[in-house]
N, C-alpha and C. Protein backbone atom coordinates (compact mmCIF):
# COMPACT_ATOMS: atom_id res chain seq x y z
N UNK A 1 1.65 16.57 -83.02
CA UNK A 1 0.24 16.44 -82.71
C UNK A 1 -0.49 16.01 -83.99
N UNK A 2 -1.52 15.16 -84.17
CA UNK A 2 -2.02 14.83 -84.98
C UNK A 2 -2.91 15.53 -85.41
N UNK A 3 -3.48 15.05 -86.59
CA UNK A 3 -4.34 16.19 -87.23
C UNK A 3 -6.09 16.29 -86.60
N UNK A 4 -6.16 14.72 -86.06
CA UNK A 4 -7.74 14.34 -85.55
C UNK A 4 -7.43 15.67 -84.26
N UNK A 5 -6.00 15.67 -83.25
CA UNK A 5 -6.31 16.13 -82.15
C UNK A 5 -6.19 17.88 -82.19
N UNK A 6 -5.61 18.63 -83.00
CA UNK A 6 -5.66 19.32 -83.69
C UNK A 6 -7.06 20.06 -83.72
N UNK A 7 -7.74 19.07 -85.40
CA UNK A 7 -9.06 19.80 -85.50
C UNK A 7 -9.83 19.72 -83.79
N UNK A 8 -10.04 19.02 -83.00
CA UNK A 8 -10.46 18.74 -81.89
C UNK A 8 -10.75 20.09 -80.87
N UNK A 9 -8.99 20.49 -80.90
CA UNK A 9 -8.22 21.61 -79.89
C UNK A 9 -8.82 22.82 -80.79
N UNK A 10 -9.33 23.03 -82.30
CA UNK A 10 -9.96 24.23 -83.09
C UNK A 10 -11.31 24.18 -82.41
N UNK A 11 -11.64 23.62 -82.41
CA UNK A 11 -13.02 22.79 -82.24
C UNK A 11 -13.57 23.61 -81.30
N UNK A 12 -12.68 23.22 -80.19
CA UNK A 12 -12.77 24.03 -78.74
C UNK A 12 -12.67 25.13 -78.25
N UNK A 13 -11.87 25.53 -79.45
CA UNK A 13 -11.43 27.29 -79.12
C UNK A 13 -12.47 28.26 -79.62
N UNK A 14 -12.65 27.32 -80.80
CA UNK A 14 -14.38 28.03 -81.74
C UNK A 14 -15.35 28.11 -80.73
N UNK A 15 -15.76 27.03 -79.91
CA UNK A 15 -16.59 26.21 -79.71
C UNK A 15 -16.24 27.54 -78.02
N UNK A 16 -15.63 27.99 -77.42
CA UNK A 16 -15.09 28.89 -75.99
C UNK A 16 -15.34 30.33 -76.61
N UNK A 17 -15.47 30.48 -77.69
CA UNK A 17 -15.43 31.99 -78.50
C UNK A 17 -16.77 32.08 -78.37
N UNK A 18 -18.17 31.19 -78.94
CA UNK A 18 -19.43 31.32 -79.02
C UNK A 18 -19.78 30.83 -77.37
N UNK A 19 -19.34 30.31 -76.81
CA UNK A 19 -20.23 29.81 -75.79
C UNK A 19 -19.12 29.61 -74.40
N UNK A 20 -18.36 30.92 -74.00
CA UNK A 20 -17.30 30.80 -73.40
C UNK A 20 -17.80 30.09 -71.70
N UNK A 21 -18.76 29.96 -71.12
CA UNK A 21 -19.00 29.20 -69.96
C UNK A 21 -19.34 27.81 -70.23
N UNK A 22 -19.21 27.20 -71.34
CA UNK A 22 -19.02 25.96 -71.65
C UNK A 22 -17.84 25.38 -71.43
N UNK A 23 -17.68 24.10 -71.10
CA UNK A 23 -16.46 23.00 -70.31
C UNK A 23 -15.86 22.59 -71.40
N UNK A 24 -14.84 22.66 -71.33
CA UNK A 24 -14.04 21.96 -72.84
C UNK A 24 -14.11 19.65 -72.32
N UNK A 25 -14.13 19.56 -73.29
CA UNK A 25 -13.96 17.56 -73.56
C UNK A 25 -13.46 17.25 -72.28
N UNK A 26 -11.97 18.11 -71.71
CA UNK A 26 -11.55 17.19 -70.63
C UNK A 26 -12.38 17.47 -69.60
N UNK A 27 -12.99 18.79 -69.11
CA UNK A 27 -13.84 18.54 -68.25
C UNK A 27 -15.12 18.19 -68.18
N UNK A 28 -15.56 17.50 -68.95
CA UNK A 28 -16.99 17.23 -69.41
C UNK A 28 -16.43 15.36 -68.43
N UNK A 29 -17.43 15.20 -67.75
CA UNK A 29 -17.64 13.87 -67.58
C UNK A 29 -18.09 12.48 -68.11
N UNK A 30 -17.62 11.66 -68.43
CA UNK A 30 -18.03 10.76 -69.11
C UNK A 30 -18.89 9.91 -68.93
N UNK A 31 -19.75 10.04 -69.92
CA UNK A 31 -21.31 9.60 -69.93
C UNK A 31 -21.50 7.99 -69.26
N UNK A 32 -20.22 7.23 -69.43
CA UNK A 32 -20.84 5.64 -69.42
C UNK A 32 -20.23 6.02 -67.64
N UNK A 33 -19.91 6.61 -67.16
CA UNK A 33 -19.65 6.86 -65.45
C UNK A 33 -20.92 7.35 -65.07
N UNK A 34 -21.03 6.42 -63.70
CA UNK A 34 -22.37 6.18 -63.12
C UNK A 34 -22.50 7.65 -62.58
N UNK A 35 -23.49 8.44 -63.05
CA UNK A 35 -23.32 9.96 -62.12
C UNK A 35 -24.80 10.04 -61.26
N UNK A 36 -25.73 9.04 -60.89
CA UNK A 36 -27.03 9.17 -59.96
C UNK A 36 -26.42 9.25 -58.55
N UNK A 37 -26.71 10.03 -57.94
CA UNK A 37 -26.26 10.49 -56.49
C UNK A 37 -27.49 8.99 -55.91
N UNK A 38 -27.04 8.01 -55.39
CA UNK A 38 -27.84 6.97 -54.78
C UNK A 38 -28.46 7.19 -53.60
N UNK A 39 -28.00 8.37 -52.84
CA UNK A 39 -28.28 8.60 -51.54
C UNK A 39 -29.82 9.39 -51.81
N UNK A 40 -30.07 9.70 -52.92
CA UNK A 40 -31.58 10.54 -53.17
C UNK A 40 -32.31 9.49 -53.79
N UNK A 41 -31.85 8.75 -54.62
CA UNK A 41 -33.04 8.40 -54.79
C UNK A 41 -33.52 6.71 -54.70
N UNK A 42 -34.69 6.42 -54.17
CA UNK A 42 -34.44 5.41 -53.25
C UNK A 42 -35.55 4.87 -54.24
N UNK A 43 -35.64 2.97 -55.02
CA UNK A 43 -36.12 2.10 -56.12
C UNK A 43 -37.34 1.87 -55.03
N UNK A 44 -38.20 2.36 -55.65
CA UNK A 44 -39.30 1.82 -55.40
C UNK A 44 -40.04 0.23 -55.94
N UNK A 45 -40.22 -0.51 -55.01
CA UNK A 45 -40.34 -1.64 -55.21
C UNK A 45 -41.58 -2.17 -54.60
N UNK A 46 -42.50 -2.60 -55.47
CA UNK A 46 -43.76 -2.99 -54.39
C UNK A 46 -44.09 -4.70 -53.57
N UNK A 47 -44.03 -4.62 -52.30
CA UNK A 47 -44.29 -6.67 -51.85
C UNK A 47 -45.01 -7.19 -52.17
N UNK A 48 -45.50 -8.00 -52.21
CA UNK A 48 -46.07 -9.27 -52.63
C UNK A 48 -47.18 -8.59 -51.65
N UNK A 49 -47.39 -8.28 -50.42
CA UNK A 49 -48.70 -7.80 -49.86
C UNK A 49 -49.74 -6.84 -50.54
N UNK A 50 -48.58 -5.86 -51.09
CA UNK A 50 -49.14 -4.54 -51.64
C UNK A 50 -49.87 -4.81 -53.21
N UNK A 51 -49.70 -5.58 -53.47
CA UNK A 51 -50.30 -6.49 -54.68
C UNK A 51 -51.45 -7.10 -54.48
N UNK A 52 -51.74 -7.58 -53.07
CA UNK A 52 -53.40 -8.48 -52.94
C UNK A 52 -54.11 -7.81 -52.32
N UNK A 53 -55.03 -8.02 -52.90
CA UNK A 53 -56.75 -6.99 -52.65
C UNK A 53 -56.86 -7.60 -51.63
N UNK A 54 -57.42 -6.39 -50.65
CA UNK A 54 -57.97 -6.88 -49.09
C UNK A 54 -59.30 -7.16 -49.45
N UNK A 55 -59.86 -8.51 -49.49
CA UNK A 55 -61.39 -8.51 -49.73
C UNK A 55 -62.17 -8.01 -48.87
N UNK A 56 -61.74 -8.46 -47.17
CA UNK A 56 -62.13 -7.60 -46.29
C UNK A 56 -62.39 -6.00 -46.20
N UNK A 57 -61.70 -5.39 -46.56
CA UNK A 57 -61.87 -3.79 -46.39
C UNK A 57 -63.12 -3.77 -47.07
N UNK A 58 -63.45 -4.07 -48.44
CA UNK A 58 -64.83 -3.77 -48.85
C UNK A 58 -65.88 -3.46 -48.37
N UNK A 59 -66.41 -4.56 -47.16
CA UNK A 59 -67.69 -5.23 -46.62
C UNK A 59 -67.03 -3.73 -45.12
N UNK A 60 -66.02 -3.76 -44.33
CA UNK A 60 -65.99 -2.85 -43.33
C UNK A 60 -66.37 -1.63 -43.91
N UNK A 61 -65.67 -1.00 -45.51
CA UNK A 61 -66.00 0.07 -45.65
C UNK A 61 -67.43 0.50 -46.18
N UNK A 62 -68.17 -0.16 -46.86
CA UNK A 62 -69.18 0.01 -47.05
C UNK A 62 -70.56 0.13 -45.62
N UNK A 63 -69.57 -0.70 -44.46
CA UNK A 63 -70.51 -0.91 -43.39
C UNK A 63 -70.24 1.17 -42.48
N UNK A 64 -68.98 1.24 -43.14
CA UNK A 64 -68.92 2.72 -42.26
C UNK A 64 -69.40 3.75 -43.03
N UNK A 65 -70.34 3.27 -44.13
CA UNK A 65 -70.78 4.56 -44.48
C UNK A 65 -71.97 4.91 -44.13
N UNK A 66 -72.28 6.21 -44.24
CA UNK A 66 -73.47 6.72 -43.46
C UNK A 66 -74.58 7.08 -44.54
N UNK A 67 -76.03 7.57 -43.94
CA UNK A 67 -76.24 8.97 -44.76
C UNK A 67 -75.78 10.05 -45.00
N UNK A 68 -74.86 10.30 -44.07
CA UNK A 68 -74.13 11.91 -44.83
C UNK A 68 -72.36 11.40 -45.36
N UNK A 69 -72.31 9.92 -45.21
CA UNK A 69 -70.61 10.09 -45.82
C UNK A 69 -71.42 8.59 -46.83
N UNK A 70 -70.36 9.09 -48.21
CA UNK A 70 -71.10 8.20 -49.37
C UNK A 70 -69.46 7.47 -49.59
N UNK A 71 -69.78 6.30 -50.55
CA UNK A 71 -68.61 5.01 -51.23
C UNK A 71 -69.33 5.39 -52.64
N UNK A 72 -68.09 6.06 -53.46
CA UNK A 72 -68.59 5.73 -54.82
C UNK A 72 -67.97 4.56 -55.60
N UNK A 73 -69.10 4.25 -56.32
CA UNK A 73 -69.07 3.06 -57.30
C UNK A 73 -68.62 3.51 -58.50
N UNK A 74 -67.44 3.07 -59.17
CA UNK A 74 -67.21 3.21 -60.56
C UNK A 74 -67.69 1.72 -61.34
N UNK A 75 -68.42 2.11 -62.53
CA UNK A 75 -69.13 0.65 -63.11
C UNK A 75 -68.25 0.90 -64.58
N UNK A 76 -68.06 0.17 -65.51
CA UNK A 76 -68.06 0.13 -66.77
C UNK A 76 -68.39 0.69 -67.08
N UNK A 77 -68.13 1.49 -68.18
CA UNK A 77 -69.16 2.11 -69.58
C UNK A 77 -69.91 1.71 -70.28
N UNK A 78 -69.21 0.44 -70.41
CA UNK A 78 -71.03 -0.65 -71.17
C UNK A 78 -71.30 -1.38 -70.25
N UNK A 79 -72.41 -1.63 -70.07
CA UNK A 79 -73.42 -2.20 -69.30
C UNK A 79 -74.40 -3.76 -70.34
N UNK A 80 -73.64 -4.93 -70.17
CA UNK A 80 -74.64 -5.63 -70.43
C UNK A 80 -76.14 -6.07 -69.76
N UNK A 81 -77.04 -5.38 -69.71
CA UNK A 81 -78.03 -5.06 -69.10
C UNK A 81 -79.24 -5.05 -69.71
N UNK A 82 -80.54 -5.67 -69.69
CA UNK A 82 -81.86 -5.51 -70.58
C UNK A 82 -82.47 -3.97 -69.69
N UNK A 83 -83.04 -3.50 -70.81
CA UNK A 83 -84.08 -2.83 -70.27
C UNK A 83 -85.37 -2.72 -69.62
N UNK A 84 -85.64 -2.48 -68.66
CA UNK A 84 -87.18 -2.80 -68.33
C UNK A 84 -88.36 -2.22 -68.79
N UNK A 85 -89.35 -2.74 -69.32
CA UNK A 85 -90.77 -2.05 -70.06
C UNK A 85 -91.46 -2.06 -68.90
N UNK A 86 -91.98 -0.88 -68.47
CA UNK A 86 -92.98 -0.45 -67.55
C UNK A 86 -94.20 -1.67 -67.25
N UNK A 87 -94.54 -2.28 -68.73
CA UNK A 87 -95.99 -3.36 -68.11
C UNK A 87 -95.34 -4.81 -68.29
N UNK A 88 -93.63 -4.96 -67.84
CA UNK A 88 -93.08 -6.08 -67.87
C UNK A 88 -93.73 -6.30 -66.35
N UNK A 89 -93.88 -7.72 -65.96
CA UNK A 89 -93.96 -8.15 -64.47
C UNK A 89 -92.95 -8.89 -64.52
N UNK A 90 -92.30 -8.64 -63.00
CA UNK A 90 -91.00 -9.75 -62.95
C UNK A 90 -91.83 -10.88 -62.08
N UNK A 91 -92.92 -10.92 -61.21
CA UNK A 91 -93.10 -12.65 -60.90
C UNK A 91 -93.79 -13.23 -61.07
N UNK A 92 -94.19 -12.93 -62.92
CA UNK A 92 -95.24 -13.53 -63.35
C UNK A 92 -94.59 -14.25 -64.85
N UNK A 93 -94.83 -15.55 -64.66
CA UNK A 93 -93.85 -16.25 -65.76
C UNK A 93 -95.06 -15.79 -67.00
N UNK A 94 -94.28 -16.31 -68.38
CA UNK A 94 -94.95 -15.52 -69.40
C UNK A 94 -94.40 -16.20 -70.47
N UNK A 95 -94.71 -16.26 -71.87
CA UNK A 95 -94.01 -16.61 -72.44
C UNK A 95 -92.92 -15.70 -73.19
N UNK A 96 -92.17 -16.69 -73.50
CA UNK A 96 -90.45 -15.91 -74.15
C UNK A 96 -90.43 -15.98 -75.18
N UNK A 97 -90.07 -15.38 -75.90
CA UNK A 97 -89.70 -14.66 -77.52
C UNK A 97 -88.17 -15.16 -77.82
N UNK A 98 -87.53 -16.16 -77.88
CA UNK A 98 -86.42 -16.01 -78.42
C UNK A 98 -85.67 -15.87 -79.99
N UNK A 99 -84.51 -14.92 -80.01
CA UNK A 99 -84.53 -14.13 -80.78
C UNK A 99 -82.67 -14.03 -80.99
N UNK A 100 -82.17 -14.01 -81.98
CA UNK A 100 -80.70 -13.31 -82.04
C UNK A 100 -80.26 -12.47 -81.61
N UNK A 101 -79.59 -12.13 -80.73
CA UNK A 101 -79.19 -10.43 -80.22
C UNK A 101 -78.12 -10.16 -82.05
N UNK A 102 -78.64 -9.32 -82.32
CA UNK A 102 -78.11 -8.10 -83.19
C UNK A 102 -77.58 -6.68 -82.85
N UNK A 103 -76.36 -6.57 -82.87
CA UNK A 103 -75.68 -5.26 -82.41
C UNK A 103 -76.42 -4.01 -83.24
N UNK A 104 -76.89 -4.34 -83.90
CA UNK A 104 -77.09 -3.23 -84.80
C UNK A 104 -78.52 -3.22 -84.54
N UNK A 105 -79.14 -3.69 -83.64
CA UNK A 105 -80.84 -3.77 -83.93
C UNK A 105 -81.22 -2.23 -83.14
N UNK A 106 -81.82 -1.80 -83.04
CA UNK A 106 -82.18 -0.38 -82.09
C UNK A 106 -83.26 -0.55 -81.26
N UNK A 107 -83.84 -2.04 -81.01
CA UNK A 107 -84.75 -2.29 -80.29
C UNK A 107 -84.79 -3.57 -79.58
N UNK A 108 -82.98 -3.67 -79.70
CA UNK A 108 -82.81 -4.92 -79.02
C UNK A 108 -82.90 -4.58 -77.93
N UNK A 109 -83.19 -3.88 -76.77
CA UNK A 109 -83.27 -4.08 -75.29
C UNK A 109 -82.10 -4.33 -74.24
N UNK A 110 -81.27 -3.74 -75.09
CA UNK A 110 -79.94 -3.94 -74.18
C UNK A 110 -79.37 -2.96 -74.23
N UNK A 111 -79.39 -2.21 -72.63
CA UNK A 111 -78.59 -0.99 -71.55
C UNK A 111 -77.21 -0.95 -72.21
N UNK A 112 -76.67 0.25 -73.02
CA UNK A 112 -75.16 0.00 -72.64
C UNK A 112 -74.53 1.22 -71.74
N UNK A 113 -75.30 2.19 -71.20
CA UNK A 113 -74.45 2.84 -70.70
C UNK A 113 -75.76 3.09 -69.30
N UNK A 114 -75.16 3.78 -68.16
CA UNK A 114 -75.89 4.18 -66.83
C UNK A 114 -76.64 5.16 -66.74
N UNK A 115 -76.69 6.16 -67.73
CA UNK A 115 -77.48 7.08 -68.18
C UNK A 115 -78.82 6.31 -68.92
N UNK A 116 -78.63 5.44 -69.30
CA UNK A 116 -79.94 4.51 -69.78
C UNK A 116 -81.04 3.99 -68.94
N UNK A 117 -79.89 4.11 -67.74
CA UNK A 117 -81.13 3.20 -66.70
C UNK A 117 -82.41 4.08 -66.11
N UNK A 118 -83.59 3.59 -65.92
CA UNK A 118 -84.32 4.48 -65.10
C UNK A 118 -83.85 4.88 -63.79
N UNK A 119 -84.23 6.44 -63.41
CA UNK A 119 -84.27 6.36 -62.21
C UNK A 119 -84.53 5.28 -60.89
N UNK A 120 -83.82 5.44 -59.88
CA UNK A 120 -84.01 5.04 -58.56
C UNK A 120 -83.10 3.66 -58.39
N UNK A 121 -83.67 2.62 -58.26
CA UNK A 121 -82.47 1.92 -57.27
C UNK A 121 -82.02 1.22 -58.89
N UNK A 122 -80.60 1.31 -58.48
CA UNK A 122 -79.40 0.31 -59.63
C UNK A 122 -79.57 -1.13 -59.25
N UNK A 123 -79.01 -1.86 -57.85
CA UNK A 123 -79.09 -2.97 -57.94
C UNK A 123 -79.03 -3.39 -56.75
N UNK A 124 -78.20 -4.65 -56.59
CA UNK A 124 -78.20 -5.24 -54.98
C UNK A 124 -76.83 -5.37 -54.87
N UNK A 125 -76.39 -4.85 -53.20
CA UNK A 125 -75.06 -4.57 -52.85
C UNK A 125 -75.20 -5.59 -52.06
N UNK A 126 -74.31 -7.16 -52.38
CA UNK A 126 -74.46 -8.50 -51.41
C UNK A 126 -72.78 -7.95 -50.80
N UNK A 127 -73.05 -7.76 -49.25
CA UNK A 127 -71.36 -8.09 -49.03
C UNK A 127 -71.74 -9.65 -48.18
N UNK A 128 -70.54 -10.65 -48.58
CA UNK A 128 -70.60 -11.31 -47.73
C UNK A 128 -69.62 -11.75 -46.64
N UNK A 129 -69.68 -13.19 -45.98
CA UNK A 129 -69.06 -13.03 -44.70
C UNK A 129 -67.58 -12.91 -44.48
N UNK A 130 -66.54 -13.21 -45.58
CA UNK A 130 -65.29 -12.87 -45.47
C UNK A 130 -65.27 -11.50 -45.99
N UNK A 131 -66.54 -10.32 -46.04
CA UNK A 131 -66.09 -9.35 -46.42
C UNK A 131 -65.62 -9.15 -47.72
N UNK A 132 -66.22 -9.97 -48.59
CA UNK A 132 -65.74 -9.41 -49.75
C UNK A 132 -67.23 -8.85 -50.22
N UNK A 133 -67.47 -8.25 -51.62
CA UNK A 133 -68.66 -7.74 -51.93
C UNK A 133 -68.97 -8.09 -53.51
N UNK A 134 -70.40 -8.23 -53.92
CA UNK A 134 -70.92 -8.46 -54.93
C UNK A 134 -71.68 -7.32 -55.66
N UNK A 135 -71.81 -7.00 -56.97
CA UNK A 135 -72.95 -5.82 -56.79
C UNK A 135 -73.82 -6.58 -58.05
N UNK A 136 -75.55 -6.58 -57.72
CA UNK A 136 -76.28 -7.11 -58.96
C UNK A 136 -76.64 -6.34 -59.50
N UNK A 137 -76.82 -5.93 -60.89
CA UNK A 137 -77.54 -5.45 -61.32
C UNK A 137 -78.21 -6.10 -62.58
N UNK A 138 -79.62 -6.47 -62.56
CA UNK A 138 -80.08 -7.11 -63.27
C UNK A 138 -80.04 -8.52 -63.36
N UNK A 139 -79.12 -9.40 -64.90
CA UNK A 139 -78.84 -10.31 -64.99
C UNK A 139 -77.50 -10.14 -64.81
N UNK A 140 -76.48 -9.36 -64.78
CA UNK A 140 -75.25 -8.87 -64.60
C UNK A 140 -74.75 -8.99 -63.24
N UNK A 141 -72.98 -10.06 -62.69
CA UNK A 141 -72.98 -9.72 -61.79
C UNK A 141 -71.36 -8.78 -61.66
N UNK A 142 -71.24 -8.08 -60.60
CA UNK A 142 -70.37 -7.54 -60.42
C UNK A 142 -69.15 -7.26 -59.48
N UNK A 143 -67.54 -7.88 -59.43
CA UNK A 143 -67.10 -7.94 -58.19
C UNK A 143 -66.62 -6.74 -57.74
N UNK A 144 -67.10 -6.19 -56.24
CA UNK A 144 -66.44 -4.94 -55.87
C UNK A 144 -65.21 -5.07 -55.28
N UNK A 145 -64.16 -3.71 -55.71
CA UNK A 145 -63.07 -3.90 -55.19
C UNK A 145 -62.71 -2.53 -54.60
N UNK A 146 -61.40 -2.56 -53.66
CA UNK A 146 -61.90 -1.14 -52.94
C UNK A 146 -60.89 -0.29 -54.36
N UNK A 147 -60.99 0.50 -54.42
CA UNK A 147 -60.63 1.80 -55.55
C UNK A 147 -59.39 2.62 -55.39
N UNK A 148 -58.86 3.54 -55.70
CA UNK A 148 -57.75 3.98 -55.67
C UNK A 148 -57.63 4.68 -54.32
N UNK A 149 -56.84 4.73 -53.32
CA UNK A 149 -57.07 5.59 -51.78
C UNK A 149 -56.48 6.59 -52.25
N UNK A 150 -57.21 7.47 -51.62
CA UNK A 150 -56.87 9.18 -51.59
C UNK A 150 -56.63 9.90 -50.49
N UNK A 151 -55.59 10.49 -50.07
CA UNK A 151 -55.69 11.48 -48.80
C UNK A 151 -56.39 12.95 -48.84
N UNK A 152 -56.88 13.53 -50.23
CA UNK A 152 -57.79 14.56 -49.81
C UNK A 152 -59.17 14.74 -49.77
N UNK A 153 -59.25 15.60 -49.14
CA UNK A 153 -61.03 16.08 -48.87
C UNK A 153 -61.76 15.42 -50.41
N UNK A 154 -62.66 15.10 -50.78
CA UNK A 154 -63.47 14.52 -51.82
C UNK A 154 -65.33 14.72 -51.39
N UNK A 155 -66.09 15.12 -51.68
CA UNK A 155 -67.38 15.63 -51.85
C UNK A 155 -67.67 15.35 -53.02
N UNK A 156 -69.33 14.49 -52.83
CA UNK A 156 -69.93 13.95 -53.70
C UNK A 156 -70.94 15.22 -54.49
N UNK A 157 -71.39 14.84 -55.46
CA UNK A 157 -71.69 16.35 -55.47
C UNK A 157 -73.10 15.82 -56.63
N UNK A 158 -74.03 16.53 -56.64
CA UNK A 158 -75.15 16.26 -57.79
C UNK A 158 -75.71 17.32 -58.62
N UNK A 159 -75.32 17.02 -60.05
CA UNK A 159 -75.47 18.30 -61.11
C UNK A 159 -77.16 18.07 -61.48
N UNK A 160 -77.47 19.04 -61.73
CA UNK A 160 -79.01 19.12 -62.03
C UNK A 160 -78.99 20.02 -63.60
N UNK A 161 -79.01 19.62 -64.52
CA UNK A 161 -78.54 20.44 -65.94
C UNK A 161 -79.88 20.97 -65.91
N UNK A 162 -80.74 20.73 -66.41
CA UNK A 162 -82.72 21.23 -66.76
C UNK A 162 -82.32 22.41 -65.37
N UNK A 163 -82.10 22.53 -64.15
CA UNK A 163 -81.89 23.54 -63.45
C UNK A 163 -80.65 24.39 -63.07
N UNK A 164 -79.67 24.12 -63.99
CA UNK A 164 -78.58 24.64 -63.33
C UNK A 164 -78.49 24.79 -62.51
N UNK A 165 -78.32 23.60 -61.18
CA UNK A 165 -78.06 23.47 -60.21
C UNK A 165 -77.04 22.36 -59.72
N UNK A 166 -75.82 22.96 -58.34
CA UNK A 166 -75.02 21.96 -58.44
C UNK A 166 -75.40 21.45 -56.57
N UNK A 167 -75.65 20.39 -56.22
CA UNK A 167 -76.07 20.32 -54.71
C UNK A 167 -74.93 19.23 -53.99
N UNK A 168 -73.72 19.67 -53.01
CA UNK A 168 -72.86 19.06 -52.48
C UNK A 168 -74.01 17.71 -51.50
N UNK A 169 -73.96 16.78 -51.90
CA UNK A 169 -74.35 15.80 -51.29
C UNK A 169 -73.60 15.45 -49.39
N UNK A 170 -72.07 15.23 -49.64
CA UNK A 170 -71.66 15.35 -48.32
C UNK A 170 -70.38 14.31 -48.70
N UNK A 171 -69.04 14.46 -48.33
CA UNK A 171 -67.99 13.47 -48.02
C UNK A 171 -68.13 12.11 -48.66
N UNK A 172 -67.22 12.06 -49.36
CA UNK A 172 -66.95 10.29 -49.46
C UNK A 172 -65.66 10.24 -48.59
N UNK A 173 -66.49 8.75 -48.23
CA UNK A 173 -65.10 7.88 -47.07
C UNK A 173 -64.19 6.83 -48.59
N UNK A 174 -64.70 6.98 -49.40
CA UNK A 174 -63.85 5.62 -50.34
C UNK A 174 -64.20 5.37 -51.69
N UNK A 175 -63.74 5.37 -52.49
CA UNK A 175 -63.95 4.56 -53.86
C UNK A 175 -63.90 2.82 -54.06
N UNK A 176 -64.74 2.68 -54.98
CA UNK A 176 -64.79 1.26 -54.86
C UNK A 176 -65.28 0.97 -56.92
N UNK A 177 -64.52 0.10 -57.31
CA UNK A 177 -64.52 0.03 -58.45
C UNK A 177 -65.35 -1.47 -58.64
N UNK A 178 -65.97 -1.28 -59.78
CA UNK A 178 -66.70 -2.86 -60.14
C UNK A 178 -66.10 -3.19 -61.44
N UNK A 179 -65.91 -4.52 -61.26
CA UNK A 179 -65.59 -4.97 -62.54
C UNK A 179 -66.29 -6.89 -62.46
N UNK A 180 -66.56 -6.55 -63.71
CA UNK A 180 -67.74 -8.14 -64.11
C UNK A 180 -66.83 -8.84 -63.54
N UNK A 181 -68.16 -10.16 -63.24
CA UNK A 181 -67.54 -11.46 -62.41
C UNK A 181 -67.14 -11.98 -64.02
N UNK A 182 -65.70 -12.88 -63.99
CA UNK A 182 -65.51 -13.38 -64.82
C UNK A 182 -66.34 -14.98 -65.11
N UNK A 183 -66.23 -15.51 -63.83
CA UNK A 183 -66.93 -16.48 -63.91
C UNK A 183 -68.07 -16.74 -64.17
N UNK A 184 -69.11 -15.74 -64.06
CA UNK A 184 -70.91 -15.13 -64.27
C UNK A 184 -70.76 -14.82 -66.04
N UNK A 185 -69.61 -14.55 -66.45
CA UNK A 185 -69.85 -14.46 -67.71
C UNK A 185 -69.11 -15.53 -68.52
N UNK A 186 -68.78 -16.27 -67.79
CA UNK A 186 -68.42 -17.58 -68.95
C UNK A 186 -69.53 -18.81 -68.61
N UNK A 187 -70.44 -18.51 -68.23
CA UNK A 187 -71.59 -19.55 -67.50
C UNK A 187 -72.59 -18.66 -68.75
């Protein structure tokens, strides 16, 4: 017997002394042998269907919502968006100030987040006739898409911090995510 197979056979006997419900080399299976039981577990693979946005569902699901069942909108975190000044008029032409936008200015007039906006209405929800949907807000446009589907219960809900108060609004039927028109921003 050689000396490699030897130390090997010490190896093992050491190795049965500390840890005697351990398998010695020959019964240990060898790693490059395929050992996935195939019958469990089955490759998930997604079609070519499950990949394209139904533009349609948008425009139906937004049409089935009610006053008591809501579609939430997820928007960006930044918002390219001006702000509105209370004694601005929008249909009264005027003259324009043009000016550099500066990131750093603090009075440049540009929304970046949804907490910025005033109260009450955000924008305009265009669905149109193939059912797909638009959302405006402002000079900003936005394409809606339907959002991640969920099978459980989901309730919209509205926090009131100044009152510590939390008020269940009622059911959402759907999520619907916006993301900028690409084309609205290369124009």
């Amino acid at each position: 017997m050689s000396k490699a197979k030897q130390a090997q056979l010490a190896l093992e006997e050491a190795s049965r002394r500390i840890q005697p419900e351990r398998a010695t080399t020959e019964e240990m299976y060898d790693a490059e042998e395929d050992w996935t039981d195939k019958s469990q577990y089955y490759p998930t693979v997604l079609t070519r269907s499950s990949r394209e946005v139904d533009v349609g569902a948008v425009g139906d699901t937004v049409r089935e919502s009610t006053e008591d069942k809501y579609v939430v909108l997820q928007l960006p975190s930044d918002l390219p968006l001006r702000k509105r000044i209370a004694s601005e008029e929008m249909d009264v032409d005027g003259v324009v100030t043009l000016r550099d936008d500066d990131p750093d200015d603090e009075d440049s007039g540009m929304v970046r987040g949804v907490s910025e906006l005033s109260n009450g209405q955000l924008g305009e929800l265009k669905i149109h006739a193939d059912g797909s949907a638009k959302l405006y807000i402002g000079n900003a446009v936005f394409d809606v898409m339907r959002g991640t589907p969920y099978q459980h219960s989901e309730q919209l809900a509205r926090l009131d911090g100044d009152r510590q108060q939390c008020v269940i609004m009622g059911p959402t039927i759907a999520r619907m995510t916006c993301v900028p028109d690409v084309t609205q921003l290369l124009l």
